[in-house]
PDB file of N, CA and C in Angstrom:
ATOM      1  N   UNK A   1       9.017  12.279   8.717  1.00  0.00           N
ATOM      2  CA  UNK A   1       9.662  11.306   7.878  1.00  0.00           C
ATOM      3  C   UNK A   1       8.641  10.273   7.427  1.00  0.00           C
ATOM      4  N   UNK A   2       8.798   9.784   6.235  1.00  0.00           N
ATOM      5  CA  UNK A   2       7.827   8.746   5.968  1.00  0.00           C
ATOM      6  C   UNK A   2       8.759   7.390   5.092  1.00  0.00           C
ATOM      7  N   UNK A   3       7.986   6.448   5.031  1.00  0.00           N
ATOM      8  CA  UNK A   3       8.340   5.090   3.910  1.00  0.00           C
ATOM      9  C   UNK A   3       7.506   5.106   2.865  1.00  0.00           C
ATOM     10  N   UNK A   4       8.662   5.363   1.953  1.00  0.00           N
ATOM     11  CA  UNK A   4       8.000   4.851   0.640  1.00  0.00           C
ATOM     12  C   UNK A   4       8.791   3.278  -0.173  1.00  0.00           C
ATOM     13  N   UNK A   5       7.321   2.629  -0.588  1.00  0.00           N
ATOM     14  CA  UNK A   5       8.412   1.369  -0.942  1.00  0.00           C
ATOM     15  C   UNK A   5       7.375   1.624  -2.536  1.00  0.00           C
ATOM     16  N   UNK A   6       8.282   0.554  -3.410  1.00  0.00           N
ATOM     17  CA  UNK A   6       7.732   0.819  -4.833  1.00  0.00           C
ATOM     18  C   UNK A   6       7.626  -1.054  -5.263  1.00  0.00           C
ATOM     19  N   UNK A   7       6.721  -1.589  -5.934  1.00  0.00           N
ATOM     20  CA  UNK A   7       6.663  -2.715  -6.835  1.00  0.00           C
ATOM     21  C   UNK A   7       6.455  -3.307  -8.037  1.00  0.00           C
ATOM     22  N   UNK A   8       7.208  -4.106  -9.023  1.00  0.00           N
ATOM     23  CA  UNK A   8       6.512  -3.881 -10.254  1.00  0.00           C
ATOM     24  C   UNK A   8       7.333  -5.245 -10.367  1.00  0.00           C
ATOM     25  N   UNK A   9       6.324  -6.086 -10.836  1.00  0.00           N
ATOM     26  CA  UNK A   9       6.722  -7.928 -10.903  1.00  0.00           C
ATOM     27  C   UNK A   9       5.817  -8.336 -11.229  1.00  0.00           C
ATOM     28  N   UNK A  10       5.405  -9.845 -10.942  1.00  0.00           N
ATOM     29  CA  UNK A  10       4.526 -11.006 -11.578  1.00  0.00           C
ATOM     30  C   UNK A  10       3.178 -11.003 -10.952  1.00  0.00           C
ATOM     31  N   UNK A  11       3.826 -10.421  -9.295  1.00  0.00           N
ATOM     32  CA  UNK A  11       2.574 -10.693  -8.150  1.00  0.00           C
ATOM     33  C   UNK A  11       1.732  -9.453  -8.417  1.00  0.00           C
ATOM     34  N   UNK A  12       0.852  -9.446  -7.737  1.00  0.00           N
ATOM     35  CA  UNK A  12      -0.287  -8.302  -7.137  1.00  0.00           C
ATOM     36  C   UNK A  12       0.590  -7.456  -6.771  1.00  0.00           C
ATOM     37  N   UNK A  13       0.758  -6.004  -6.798  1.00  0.00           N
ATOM     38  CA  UNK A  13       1.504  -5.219  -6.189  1.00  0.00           C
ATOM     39  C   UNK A  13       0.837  -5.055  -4.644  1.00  0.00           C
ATOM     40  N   UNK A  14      -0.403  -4.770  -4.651  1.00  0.00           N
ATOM     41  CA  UNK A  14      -0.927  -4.492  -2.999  1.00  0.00           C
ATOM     42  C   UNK A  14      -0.422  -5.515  -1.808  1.00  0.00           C
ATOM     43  N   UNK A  15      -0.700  -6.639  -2.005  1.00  0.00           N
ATOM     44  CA  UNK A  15      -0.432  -7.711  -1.211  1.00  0.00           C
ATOM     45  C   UNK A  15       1.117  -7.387  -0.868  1.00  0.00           C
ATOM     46  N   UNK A  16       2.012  -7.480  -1.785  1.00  0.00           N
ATOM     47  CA  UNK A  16       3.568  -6.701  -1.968  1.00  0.00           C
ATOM     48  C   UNK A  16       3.491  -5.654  -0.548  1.00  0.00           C
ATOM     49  N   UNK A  17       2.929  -4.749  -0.920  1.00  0.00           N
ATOM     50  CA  UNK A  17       3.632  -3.538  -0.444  1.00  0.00           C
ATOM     51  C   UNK A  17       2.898  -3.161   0.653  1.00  0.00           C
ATOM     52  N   UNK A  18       1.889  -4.026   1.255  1.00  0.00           N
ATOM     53  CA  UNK A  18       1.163  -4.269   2.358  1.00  0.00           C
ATOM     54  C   UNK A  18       2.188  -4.453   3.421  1.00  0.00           C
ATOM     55  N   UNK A  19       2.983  -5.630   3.092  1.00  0.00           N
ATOM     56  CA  UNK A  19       3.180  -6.502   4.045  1.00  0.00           C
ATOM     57  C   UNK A  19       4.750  -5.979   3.981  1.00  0.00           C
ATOM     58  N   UNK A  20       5.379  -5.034   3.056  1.00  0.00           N
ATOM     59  CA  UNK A  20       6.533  -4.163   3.486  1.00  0.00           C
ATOM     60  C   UNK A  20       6.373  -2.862   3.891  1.00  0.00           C
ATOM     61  N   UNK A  21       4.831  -2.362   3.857  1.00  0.00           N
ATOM     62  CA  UNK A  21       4.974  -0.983   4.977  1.00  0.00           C
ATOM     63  C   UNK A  21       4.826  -1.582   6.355  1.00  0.00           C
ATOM     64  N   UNK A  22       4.196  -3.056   6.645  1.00  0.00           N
ATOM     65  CA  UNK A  22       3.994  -3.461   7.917  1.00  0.00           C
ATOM     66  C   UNK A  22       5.148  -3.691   8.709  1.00  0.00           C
ATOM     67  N   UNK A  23       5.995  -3.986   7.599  1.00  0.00           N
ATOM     68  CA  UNK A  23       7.564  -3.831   8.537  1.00  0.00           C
ATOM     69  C   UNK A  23       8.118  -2.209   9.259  1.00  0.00           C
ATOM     70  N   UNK A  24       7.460  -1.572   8.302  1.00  0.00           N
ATOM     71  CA  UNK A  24       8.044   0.328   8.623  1.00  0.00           C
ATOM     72  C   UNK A  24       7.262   0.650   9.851  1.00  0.00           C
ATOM     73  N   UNK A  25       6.238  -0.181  10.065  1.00  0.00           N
ATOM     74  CA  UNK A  25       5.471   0.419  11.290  1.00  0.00           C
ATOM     75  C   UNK A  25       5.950   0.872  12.589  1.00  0.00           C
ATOM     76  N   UNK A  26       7.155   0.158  12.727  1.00  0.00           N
ATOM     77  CA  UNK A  26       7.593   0.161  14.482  1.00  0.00           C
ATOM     78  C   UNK A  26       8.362   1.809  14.099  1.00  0.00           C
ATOM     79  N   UNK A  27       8.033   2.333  13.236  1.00  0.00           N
ATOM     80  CA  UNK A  27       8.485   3.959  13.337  1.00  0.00           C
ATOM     81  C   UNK A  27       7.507   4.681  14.209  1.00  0.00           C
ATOM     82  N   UNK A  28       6.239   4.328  14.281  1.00  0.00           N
ATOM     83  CA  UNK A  28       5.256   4.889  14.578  1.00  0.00           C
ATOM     84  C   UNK A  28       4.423   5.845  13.621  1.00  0.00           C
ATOM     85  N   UNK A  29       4.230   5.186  12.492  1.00  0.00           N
ATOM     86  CA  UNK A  29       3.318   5.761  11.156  1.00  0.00           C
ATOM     87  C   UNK A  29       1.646   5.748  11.528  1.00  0.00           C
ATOM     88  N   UNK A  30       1.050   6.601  11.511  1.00  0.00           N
ATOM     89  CA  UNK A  30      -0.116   6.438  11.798  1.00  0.00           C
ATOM     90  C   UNK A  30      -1.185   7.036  10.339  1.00  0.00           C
ATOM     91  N   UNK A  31      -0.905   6.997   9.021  1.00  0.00           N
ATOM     92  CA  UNK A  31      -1.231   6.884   8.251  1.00  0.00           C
ATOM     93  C   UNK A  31      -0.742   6.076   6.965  1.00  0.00           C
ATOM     94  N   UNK A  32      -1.452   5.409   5.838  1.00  0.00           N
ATOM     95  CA  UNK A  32      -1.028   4.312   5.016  1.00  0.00           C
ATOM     96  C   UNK A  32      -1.823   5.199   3.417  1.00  0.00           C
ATOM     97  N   UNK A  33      -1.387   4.979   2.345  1.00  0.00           N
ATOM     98  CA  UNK A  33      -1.579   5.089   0.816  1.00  0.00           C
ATOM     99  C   UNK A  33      -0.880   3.931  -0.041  1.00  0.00           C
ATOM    100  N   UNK A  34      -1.872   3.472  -0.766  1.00  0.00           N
ATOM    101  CA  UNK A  34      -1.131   2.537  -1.810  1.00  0.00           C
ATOM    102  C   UNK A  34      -1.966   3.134  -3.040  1.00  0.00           C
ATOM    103  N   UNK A  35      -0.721   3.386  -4.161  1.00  0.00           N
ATOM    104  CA  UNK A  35      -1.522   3.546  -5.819  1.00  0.00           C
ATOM    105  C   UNK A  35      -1.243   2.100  -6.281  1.00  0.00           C
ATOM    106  N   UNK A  36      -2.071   1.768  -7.071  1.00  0.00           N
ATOM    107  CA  UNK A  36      -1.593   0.441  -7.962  1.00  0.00           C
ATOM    108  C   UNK A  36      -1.916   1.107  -9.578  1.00  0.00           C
ATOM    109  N   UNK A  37      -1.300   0.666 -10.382  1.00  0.00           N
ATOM    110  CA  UNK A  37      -1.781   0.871 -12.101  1.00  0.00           C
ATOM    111  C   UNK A  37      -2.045  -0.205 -12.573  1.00  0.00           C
ATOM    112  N   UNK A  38      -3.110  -0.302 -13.333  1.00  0.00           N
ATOM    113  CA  UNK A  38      -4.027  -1.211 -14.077  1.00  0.00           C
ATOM    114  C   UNK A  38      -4.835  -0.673 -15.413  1.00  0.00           C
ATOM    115  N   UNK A  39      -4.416  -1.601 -16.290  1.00  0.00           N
ATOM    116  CA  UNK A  39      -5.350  -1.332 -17.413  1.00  0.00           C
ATOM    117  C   UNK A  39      -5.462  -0.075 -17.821  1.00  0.00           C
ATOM    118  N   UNK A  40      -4.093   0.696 -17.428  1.00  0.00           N
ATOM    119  CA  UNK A  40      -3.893   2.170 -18.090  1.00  0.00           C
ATOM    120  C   UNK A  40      -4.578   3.148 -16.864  1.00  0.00           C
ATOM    121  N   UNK A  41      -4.936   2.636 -15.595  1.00  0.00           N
ATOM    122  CA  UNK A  41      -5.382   3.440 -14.785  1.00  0.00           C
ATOM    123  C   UNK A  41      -4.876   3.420 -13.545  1.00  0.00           C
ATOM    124  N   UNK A  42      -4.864   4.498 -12.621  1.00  0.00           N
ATOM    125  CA  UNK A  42      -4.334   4.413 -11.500  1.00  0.00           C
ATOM    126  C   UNK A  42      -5.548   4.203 -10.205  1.00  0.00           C
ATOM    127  N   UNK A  43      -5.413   3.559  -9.094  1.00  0.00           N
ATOM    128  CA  UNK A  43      -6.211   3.101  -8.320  1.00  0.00           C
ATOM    129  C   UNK A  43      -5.571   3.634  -7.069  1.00  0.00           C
ATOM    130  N   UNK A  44      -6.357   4.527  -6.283  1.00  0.00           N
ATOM    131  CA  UNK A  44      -5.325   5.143  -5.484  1.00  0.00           C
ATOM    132  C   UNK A  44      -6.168   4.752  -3.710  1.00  0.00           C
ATOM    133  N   UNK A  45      -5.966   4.416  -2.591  1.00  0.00           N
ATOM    134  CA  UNK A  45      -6.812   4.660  -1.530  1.00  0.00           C
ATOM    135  C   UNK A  45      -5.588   4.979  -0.735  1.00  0.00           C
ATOM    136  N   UNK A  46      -6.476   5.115   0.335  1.00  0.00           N
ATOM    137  CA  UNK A  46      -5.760   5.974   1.496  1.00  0.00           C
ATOM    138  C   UNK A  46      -6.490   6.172   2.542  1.00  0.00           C
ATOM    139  N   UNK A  47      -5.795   6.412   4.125  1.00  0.00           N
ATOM    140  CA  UNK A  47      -6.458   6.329   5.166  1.00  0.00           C
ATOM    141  C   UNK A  47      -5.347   6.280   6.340  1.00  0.00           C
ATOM    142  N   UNK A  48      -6.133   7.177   7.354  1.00  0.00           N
ATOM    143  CA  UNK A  48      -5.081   7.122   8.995  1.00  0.00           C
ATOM    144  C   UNK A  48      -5.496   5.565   9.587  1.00  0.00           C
ATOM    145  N   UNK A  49      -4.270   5.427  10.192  1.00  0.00           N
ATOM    146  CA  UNK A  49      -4.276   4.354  11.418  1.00  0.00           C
ATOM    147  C   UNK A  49      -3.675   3.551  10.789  1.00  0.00           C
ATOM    148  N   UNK A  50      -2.924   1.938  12.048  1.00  0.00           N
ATOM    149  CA  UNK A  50      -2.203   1.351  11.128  1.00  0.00           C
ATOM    150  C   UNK A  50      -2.622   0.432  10.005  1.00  0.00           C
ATOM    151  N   UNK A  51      -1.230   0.159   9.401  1.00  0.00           N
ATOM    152  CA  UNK A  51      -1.683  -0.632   8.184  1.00  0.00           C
ATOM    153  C   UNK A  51      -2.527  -1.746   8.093  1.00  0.00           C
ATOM    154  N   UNK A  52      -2.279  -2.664   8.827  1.00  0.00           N
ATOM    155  CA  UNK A  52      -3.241  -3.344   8.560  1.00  0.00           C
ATOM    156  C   UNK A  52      -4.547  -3.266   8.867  1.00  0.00           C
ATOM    157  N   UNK A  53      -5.286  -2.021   9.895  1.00  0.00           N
ATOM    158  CA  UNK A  53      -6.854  -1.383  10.076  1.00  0.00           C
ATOM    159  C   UNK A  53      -7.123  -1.085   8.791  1.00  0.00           C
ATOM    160  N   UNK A  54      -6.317  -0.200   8.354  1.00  0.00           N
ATOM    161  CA  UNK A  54      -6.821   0.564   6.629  1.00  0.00           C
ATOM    162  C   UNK A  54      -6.628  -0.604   5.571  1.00  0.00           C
ATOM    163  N   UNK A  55      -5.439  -1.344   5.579  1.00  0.00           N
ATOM    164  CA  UNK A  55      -5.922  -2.359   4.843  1.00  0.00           C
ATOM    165  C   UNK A  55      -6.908  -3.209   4.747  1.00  0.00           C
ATOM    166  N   UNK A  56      -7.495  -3.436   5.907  1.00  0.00           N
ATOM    167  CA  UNK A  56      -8.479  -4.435   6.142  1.00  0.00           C
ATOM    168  C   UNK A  56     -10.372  -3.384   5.850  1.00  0.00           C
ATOM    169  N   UNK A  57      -9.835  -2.005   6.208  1.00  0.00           N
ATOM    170  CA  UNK A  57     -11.145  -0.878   6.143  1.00  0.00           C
ATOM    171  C   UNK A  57     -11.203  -1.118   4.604  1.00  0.00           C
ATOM    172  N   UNK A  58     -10.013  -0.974   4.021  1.00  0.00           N
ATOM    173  CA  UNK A  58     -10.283  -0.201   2.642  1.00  0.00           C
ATOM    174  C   UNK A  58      -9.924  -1.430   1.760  1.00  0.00           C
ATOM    175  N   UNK A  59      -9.886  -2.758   1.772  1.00  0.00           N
ATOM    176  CA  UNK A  59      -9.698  -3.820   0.845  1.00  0.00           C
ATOM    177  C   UNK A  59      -8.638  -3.294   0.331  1.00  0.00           C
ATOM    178  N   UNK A  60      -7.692  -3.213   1.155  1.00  0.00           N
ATOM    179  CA  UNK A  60      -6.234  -2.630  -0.258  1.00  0.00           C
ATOM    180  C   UNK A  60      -5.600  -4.027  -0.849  1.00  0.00           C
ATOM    181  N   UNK A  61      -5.536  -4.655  -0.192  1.00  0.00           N
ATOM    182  CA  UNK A  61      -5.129  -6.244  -0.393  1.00  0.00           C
ATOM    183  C   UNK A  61      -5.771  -6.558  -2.227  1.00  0.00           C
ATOM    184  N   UNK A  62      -6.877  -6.254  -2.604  1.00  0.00           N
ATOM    185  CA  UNK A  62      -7.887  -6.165  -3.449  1.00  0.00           C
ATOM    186  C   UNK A  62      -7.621  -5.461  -4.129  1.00  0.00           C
ATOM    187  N   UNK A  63      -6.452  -4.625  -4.519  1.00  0.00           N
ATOM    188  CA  UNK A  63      -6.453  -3.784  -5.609  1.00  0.00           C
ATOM    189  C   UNK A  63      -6.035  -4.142  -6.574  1.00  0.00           C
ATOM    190  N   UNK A  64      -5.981  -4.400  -7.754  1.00  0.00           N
ATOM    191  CA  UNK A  64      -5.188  -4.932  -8.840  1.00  0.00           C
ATOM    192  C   UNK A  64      -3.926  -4.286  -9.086  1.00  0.00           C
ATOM    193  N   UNK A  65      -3.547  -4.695 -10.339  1.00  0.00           N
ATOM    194  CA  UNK A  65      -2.113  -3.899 -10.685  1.00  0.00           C
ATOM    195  C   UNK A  65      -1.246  -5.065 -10.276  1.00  0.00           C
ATOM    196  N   UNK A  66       0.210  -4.934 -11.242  1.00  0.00           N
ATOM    197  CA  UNK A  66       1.318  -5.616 -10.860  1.00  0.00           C
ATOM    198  C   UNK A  66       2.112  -4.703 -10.579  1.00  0.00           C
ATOM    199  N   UNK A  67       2.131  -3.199 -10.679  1.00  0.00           N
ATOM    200  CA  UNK A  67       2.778  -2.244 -10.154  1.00  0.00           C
ATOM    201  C   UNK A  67       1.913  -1.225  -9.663  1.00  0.00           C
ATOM    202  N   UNK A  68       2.903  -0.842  -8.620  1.00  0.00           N
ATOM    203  CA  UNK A  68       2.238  -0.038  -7.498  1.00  0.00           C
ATOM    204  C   UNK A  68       3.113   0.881  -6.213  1.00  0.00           C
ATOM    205  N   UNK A  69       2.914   1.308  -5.583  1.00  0.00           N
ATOM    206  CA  UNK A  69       3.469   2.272  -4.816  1.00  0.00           C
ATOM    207  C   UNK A  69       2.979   2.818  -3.740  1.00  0.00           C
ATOM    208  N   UNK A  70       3.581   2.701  -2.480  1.00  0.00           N
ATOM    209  CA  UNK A  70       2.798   2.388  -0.847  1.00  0.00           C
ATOM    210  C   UNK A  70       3.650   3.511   0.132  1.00  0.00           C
ATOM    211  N   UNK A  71       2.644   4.047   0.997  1.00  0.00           N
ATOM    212  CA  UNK A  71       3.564   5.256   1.765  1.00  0.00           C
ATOM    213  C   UNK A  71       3.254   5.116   3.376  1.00  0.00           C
ATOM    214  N   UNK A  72       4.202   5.624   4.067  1.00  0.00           N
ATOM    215  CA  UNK A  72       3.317   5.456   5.612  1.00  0.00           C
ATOM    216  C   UNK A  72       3.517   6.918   5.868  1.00  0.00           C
ATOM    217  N   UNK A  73       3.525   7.393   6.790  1.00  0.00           N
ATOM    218  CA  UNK A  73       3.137   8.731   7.032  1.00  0.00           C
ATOM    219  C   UNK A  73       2.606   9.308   8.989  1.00  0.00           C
TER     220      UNK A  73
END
């Protein structure tokens, strides 16, 4: 089973959807993906362990986009 959450508003989408897969965690997800779209492009990273290790490994916080889309796994 996994979480998928989706964002599209004023804010940063990453920061967004960071801090609502960090709620899905107590499932026991041991992998994280966020896409964001920007400037007609998609920005995709990804990585095992929890969210906030890979967020903090992979600057996801840092991605642009006001829409975007985050998975745990």
């Amino acid at each position: 089973m996994c979480s998928i959450i989706g964002y599209r508003g004023k804010l940063f989408a990453a920061p967004v959807l960071i801090e609502s897969l960090k709620r899905m965690e107590y499932r026991g997800y041991d992998s994280v993906g966020i896409a964001t779209f920007d400037n007609g492009k998609i920005l995709m990273r990804k990585g095992v362990g929890k969210v906030g290790e890979v967020s903090k490994s992979l600057s996801l916080r840092n991605m642009p986009g006001q829409v975007g889309i985050g998975h745990t796994r």
